[in-house]
Protein backbone atom coordinates (compact mmCIF):
# COMPACT_ATOMS: atom_id res chain seq x y z
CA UNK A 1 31.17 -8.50 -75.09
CA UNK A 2 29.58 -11.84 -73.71
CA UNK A 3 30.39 -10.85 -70.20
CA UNK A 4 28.91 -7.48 -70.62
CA UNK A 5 25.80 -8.49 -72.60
CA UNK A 6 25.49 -11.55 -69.73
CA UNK A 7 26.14 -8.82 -67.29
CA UNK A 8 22.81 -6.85 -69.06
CA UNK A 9 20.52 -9.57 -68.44
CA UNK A 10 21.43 -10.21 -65.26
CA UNK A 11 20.68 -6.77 -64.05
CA UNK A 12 17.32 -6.93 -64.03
CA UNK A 13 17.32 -10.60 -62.37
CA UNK A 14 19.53 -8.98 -59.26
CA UNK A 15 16.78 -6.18 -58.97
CA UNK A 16 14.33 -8.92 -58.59
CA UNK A 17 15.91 -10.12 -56.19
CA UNK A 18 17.42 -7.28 -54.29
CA UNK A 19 13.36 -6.12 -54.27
CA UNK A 20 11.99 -9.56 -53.39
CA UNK A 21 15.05 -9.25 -50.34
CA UNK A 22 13.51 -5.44 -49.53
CA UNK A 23 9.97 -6.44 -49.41
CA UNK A 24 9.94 -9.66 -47.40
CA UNK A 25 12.37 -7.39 -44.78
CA UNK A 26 9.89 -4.93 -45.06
CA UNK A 27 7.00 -7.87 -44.09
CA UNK A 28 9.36 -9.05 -41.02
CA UNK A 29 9.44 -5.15 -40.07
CA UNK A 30 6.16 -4.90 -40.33
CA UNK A 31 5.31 -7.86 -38.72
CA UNK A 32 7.44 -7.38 -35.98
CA UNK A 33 5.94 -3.29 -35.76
CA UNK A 34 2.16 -5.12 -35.36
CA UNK A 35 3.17 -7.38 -32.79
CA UNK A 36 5.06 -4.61 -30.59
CA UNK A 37 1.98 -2.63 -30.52
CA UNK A 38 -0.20 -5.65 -29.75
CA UNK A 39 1.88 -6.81 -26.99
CA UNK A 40 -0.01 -7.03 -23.31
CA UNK A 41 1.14 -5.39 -20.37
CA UNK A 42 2.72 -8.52 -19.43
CA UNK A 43 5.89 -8.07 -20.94
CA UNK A 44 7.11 -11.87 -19.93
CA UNK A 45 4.21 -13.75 -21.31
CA UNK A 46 4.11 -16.38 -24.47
CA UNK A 47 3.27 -13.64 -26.81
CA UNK A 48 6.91 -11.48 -26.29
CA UNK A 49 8.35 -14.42 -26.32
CA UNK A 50 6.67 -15.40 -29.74
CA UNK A 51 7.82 -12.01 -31.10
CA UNK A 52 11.34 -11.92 -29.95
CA UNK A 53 11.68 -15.80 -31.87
CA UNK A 54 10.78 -14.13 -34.89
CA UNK A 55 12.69 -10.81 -34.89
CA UNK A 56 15.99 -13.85 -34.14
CA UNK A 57 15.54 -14.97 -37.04
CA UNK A 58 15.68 -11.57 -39.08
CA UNK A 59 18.45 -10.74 -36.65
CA UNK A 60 20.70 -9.95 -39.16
CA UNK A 61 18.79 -7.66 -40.85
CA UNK A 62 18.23 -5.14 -37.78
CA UNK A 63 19.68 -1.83 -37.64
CA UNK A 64 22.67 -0.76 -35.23
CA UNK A 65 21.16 -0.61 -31.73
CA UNK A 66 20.73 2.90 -30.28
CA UNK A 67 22.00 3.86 -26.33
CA UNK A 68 19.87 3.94 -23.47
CA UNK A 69 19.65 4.01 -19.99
CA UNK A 70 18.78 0.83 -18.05
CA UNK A 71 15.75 2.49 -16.20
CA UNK A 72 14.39 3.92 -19.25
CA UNK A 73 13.40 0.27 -19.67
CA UNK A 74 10.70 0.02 -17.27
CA UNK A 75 9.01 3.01 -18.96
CA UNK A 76 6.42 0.83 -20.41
CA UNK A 77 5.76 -1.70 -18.31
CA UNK A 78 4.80 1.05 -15.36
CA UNK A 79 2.61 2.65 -18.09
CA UNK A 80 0.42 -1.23 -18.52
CA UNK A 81 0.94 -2.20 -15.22
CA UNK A 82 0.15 0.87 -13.11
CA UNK A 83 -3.81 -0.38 -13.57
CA UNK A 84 -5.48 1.74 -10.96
CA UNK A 85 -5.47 2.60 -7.56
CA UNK A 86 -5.24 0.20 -4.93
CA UNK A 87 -6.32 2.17 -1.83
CA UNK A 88 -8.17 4.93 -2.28
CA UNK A 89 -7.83 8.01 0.45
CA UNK A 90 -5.19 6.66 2.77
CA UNK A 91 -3.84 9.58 4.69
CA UNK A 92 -0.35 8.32 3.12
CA UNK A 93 -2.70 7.96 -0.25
CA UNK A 94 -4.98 9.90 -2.48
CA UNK A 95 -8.03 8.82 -3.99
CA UNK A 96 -7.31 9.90 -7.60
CA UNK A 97 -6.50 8.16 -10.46
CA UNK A 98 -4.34 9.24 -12.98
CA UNK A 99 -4.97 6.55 -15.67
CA UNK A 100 -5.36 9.46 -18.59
CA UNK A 101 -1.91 10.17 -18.47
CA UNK A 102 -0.91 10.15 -22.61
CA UNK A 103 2.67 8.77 -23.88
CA UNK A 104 4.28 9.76 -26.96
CA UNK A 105 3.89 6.56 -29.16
CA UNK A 106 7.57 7.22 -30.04
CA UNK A 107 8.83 6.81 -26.24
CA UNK A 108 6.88 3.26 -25.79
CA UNK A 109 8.37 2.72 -29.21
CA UNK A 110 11.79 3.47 -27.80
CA UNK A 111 11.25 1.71 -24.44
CA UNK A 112 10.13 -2.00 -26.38
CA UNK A 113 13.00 -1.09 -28.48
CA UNK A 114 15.27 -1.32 -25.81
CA UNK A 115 13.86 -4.12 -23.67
CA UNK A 116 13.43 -6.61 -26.61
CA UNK A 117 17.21 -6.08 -27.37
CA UNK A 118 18.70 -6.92 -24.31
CA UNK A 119 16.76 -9.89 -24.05
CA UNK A 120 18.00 -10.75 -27.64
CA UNK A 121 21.59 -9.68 -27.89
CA UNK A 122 22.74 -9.57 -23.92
CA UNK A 123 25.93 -12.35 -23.78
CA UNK A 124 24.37 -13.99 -20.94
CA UNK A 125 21.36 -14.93 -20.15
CA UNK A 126 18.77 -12.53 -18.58
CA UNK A 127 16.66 -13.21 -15.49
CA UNK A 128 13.56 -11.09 -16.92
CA UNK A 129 12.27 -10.64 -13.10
CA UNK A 130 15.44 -9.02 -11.98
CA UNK A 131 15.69 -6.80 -15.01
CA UNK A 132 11.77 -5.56 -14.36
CA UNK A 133 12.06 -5.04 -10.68
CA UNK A 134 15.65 -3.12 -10.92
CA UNK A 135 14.24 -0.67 -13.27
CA UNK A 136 11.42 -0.10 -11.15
CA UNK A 137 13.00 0.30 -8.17
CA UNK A 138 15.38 2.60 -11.13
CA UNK A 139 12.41 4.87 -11.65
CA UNK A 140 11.77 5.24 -7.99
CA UNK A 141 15.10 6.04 -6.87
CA UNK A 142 15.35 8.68 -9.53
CA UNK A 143 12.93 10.71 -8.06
CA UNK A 144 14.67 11.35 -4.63
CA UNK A 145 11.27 10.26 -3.04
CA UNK A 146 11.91 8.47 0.95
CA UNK A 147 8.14 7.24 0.23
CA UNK A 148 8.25 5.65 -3.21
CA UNK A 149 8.55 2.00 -2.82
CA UNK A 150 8.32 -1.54 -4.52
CA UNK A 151 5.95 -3.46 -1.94
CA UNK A 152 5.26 -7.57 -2.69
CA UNK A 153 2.14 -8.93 -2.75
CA UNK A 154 2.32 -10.34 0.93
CA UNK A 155 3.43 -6.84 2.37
CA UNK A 156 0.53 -5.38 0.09
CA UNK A 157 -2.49 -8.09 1.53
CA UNK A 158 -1.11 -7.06 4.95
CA UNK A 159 -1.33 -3.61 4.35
CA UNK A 160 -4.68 -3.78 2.47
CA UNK A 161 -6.70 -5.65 5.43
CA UNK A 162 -5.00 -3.84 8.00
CA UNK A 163 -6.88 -0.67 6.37
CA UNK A 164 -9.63 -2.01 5.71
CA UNK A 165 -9.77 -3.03 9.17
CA UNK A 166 -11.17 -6.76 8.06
CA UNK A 167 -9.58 -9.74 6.07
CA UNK A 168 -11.50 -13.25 5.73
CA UNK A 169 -9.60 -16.09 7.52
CA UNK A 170 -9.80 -18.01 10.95
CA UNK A 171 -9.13 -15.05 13.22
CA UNK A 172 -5.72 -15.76 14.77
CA UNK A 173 -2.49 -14.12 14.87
CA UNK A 174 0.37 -16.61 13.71
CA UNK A 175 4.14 -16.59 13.88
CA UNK A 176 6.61 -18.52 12.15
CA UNK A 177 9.22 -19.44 14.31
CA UNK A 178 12.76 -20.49 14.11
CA UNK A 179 12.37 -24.44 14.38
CA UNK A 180 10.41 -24.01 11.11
CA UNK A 181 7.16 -24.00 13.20
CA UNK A 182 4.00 -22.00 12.14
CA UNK A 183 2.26 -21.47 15.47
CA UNK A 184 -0.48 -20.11 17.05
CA UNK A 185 0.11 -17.34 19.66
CA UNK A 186 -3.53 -15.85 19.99
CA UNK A 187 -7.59 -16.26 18.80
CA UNK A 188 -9.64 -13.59 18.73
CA UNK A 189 -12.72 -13.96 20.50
CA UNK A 190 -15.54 -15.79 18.92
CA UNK A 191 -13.78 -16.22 15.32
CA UNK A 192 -14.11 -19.10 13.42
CA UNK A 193 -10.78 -20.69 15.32
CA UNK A 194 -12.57 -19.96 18.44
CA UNK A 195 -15.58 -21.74 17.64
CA UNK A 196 -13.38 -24.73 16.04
CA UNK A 197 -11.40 -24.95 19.65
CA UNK A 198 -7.99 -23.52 17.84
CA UNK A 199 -6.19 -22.68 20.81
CA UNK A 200 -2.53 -20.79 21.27
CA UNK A 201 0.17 -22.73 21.09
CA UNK A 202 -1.14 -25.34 18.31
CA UNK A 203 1.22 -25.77 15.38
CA UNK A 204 -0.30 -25.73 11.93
CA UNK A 205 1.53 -28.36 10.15
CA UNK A 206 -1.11 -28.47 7.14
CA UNK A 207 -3.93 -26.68 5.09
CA UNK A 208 -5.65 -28.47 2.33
CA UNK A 209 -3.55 -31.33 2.80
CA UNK A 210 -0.44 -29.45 1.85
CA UNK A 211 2.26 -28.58 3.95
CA UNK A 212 3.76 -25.63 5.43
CA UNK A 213 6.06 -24.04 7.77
CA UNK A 214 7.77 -20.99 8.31
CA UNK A 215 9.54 -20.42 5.10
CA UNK A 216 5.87 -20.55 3.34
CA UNK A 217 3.58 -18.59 5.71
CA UNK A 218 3.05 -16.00 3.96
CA UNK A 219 2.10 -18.36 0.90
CA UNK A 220 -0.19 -19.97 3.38
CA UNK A 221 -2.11 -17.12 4.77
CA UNK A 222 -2.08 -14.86 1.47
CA UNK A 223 -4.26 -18.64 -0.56
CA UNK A 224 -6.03 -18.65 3.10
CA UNK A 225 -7.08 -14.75 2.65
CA UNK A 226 -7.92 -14.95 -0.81
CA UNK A 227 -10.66 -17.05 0.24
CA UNK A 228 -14.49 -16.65 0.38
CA UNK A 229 -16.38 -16.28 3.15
CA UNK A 230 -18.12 -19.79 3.80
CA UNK A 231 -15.46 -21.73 2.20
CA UNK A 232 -14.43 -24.36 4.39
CA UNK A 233 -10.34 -25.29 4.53
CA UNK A 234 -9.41 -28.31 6.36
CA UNK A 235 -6.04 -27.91 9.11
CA UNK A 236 -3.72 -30.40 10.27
CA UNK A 237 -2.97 -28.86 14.08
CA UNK A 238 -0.21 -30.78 16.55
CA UNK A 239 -1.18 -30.05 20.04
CA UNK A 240 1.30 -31.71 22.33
CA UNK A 241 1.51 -35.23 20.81
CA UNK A 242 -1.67 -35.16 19.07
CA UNK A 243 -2.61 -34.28 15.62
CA UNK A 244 -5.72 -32.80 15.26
CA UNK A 245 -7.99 -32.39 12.00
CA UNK A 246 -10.26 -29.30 11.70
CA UNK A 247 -12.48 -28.41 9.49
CA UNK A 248 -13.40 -24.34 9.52
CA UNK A 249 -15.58 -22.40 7.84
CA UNK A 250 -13.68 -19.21 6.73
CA UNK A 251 -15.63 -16.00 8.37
CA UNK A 252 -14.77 -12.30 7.67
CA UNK A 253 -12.69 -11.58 10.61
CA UNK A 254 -13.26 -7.66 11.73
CA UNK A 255 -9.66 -6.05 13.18
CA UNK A 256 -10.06 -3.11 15.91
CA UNK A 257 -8.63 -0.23 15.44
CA UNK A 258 -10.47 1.77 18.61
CA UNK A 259 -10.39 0.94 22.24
CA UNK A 260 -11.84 3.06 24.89
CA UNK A 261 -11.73 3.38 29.27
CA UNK A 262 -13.86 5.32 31.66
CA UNK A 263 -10.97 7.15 34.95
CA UNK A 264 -13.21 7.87 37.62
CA UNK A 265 -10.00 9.50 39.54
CA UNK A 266 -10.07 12.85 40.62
CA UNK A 267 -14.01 15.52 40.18
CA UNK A 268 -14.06 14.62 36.67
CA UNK A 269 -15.46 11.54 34.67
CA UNK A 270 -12.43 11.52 31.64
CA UNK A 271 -13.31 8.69 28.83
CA UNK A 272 -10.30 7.84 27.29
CA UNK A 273 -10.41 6.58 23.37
CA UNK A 274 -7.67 4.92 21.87
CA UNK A 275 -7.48 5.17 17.40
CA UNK A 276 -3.85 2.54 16.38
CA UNK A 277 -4.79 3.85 13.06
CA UNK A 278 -7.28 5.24 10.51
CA UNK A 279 -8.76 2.04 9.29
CA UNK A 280 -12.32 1.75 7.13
CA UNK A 281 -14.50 0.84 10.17
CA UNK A 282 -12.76 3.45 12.37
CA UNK A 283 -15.49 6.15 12.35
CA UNK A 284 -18.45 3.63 13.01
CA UNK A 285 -15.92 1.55 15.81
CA UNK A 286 -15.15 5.31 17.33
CA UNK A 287 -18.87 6.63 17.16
CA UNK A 288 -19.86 3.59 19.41
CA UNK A 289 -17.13 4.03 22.01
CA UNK A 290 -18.01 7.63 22.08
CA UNK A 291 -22.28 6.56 23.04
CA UNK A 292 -20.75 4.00 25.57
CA UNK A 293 -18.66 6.76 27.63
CA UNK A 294 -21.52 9.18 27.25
CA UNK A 295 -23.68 6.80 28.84
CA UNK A 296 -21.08 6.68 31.58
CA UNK A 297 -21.15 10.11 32.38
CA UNK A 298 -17.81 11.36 31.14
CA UNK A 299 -17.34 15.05 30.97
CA UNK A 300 -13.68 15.15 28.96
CA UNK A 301 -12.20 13.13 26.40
CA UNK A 302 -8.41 12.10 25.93
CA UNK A 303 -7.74 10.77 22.40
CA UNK A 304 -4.56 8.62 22.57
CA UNK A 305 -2.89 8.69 19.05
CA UNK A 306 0.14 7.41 20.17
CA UNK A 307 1.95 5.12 17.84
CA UNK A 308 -0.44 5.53 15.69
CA UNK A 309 1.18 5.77 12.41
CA UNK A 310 -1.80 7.40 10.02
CA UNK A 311 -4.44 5.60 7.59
CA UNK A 312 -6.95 6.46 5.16
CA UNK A 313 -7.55 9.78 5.41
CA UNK A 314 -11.12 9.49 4.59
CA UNK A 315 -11.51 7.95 8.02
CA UNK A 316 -9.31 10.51 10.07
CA UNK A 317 -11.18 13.15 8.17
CA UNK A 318 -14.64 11.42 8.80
CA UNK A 319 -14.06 11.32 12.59
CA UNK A 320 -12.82 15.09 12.68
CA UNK A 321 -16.09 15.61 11.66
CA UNK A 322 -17.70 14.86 14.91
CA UNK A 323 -15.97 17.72 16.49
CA UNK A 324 -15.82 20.01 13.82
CA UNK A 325 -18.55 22.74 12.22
CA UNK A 326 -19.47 22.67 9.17
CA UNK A 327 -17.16 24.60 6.55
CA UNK A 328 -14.08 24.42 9.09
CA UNK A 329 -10.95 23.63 7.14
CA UNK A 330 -9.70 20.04 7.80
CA UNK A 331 -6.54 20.38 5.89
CA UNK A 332 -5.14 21.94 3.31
CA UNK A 333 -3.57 19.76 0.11
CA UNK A 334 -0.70 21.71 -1.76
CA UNK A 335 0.08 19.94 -5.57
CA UNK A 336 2.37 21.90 -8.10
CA UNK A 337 2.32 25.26 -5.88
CA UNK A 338 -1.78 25.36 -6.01
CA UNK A 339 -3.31 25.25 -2.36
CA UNK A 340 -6.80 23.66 -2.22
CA UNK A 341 -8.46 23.84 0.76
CA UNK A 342 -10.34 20.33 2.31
CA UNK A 343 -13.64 21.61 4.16
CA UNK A 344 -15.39 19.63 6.89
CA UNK A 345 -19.38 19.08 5.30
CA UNK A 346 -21.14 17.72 8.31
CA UNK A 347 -22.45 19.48 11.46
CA UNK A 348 -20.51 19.32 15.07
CA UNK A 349 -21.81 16.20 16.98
CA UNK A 350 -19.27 15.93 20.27
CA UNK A 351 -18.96 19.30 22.36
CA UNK A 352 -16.99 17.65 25.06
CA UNK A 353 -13.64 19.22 25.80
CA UNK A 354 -10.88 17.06 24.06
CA UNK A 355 -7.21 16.64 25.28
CA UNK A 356 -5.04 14.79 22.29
CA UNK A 357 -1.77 12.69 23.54
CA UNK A 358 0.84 11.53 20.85
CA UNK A 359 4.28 10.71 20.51
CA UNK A 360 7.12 10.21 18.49
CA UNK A 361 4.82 7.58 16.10
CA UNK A 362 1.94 9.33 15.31
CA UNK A 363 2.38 10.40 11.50
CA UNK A 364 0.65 11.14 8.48
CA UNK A 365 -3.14 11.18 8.86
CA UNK A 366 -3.01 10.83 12.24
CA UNK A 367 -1.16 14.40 12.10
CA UNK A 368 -3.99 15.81 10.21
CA UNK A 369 -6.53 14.79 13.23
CA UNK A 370 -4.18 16.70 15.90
CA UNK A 371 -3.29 19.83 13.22
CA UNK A 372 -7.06 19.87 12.60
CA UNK A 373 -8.63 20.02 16.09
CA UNK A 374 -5.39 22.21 17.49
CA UNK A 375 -6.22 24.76 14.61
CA UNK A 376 -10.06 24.83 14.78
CA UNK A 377 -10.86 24.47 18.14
CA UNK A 378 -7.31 25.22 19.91
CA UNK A 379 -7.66 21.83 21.99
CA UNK A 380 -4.34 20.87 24.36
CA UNK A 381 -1.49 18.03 23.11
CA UNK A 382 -0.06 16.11 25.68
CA UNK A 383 3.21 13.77 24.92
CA UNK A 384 6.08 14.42 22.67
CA UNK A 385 6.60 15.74 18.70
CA UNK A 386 5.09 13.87 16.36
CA UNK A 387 6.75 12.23 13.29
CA UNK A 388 6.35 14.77 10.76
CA UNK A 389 4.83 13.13 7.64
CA UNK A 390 3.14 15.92 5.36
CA UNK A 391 3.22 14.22 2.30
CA UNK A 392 0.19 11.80 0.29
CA UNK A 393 1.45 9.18 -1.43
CA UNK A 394 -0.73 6.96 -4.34
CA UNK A 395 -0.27 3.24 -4.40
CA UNK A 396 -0.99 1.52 -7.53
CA UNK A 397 -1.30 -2.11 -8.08
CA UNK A 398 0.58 -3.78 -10.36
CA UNK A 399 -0.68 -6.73 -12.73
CA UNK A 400 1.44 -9.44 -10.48
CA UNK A 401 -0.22 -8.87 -7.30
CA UNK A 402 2.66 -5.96 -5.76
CA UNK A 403 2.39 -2.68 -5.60
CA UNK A 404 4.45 0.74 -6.32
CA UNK A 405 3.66 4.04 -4.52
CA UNK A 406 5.13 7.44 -4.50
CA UNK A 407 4.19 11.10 -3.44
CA UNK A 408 1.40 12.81 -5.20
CA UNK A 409 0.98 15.58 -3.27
CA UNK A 410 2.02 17.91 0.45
CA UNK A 411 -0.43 18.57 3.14
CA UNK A 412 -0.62 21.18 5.26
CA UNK A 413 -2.32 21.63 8.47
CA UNK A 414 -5.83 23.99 8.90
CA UNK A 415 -4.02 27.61 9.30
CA UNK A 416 -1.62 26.18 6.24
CA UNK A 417 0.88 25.55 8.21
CA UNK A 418 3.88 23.17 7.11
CA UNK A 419 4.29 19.60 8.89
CA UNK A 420 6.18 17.57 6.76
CA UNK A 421 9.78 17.05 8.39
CA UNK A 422 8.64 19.23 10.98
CA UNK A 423 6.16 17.68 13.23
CA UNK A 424 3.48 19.29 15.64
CA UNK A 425 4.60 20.17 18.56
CA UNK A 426 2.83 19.26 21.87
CA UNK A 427 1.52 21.78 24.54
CA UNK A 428 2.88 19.94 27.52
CA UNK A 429 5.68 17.86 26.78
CA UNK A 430 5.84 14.60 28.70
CA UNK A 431 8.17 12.25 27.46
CA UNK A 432 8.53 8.13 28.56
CA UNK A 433 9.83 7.70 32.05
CA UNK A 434 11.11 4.44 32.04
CA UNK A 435 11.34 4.25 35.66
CA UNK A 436 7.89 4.32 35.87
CA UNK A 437 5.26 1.08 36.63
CA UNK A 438 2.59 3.45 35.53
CA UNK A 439 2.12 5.01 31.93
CA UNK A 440 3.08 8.46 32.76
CA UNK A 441 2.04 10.06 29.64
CA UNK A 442 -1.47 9.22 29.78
CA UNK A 443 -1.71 9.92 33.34
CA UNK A 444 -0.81 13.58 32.45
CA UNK A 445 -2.63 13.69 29.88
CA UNK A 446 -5.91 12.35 31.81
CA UNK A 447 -4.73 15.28 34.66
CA UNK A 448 -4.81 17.97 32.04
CA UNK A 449 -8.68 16.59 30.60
CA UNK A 450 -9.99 16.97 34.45
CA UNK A 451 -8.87 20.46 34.53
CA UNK A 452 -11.00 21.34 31.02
């Protein structure tokens, strides 16, 4: 009777505690709840790793883990890191955003869920980096995409200045060589190098007083880049047996994308303009190469879009619309089965007749220059198929300088014609002769403009 009657009073002592147990579980829960949904989109920072110290220490209260797959992971760290879009209108990318996409609160529920416990229970330890970047690359696999891509911050810079046709720096073009030498090989023309007397063939052994060489260029030019314009950087330079000091003002260097010739062979006057790609100072570097051959006389153009491997489409669209009328169809943009048509909103200001010579390279936006003109105003195509890219891509940057892309959405050409995986194919094919010490191609294509 004792044992029982101790056994009474006990009882309501164990609930105590049993409740006392429930509700500070409860507060860790809680706690731990809060801090998911407060967490940045930085999933590596001080905070997670705040929150993942404190749910070890109520690791014996959790609840059996559930199953998931390892890509699932990445869910929401694309969903805070995808910020906005990068480049806006490349012929590869859209303009759009899509930033008011909505997620279940479950699935980023699920997704922290998942990520927190293999950083908390995994046997060995985890190289956070690796686990974010293989479930990205994960997501982009999964969707069977040849364009979706993981692109570094280096790769991105290069990509970024090369379309927008202008980066700030000294106005060389470097290479890092195999001796571990960063060197020189050319200055463009009145740059700041030029006016510093930076010359091919130096070897940049500092900047700032802190060494480089091959291994860290891209280090080098990406702090260089991510300069102002006026700041002034200090180089270490071996010429020969001397080291030289130089101090340079960093200028806004502007990249050319157009190049253009008179050919005076033959009855006709043909100018002949030359677009490597659809840059942001295209139109205005095309609409001055156009003035100089029409003050030359010419009476035919040949647009050489050779190699030429697209751009923003903004730009290829914007110089279509020199030769175009207003309300002719540019292109035609196909997303989820619902056709939109792109019209031209600018009068004609070129009636020259046009003769367009491509190759094997020319792709994406460049494509939608040749479909365009060939469907609107039937001009001639001189050279050999094109690539075949019919697809616009978005690139996104992420909150650690890289980038992801993927396809958004399928072009087609004027008449709605398919060129994705297809190509366009030219009027007069002339392919590469090798044998050649002239370039064939162009000569054609130059024989073909006389004739217009």
């Amino acid at each position: 009777m004792a044992n029982e009657n101790d056994n009474e009073k006990k009882k309501p002592i164990r609930k105590k505690i049993e409740r006392k147990k429930k509700e500070k579980k409860e507060v860790v829960n809680s706690k731990a709840l809060e801090e998911e949904k407060n967490e940045t989109k930085d999933v590596q920072n001080e905070a997670l790793k705040e929150t993942l110290e404190k749910v070890k220490v109520t690791k014996e209260n959790k609840k059996e883990h559930n199953s998931f797959k390892l890509w699932e992971v990445v869910v929401v760290m694309i969903v805070t890191l995808l910020v906005g879009l990068f480049i806006g209108s490349y012929a590869t990318y859209s303009k759009y955003g899509s930033d008011n996409v909505n997620y279940s609160p479950y699935e980023l529920k699920e997704v922290h869920s998942v990520y927190k416990n293999i950083m908390l229970d995994y046997y060995k330890k985890v190289d956070q980096g690796k686990l974010n970047d293989y479930a990205i690359l994960g997501m982009l696999y999964s969707l069977g995409d040849n364009h979706a891509a993981l692109i570094d911050k280096y790769d991105g810079q290069r990509l970024d200045e090369d379309l927008n046709g202008n980066f700030i720096g000294l106005g060389v073009e470097i290479i890092g060589k195999e001796n571990g030498d960063i060197e020189v090989v050319s200055v463009f023309k009145d740059s700041a190098a030029f006016k510093n007397d930076i010359k091919a063939g130096d070897i940049i052994l500092e900047v700032n007083s802190k060494p480089y060489n091959a291994s860290t260029i891209n280090e080098m030019t990406y702090k260089i880049k991510n300069s102002k314009v006026g700041d002034v950087v200090e180089f270490t330079i071996k010429r020969g047996n001397d080291t030289l000091k130089k101090k340079v003002t960093l200028e806004q260097v502007e990249l050319e994308s157009v190049s253009y010739t008179t050919n005076i062979n033959g009855d006709k006057k043909v100018g002949v303009i030359t677009i490597s790609k659809f840059a942001l100072n295209t139109y205005e570097q095309f609409e001055a190469a156009y003035k100089k051959l029409k003050e030359q006389g010419v009476q035919s153009l040949v647009i050489d879009l050779r190699n030429n491997a697209g751009g923003y489409l903004s730009s290829a669209s914007k110089v279509l619309s020199l030769f175009l009328n207003k309300g002719d169809v540019i292109y035609q943009r196909n997303s989820s089965d619902i056709v939109e048509k792109v019209l031209n909103d600018s009068d004609k200001k070129i009636t020259l007749p046009v003769v367009l010579l491509v190759n094997e390279n020319t792709a994406s936006s460049a494509e939608i220059f040749v479909s365009s003109l060939v469907d609107n105003l039937g001009v001639t195509v001189v050279g050999t198929k094109t690539y075949g890219k019919g697809t616009i891509q978005k690139l996104y940057e992420l909150s650690d300088g890289r980038y992801v892309k993927f396809t958004v959405q399928e072009w087609l050409s004027a008449k709605g014609k398919k060129v994705d995986g297809v190509g366009i194919i030219p009027d007069v094919l002339v392919q590469v002769d090798k044998n050649a010490n002239f370039d064939n191609q162009l000569t054609k294509a130059i024989e073909v403009a006389q004739n217009k």
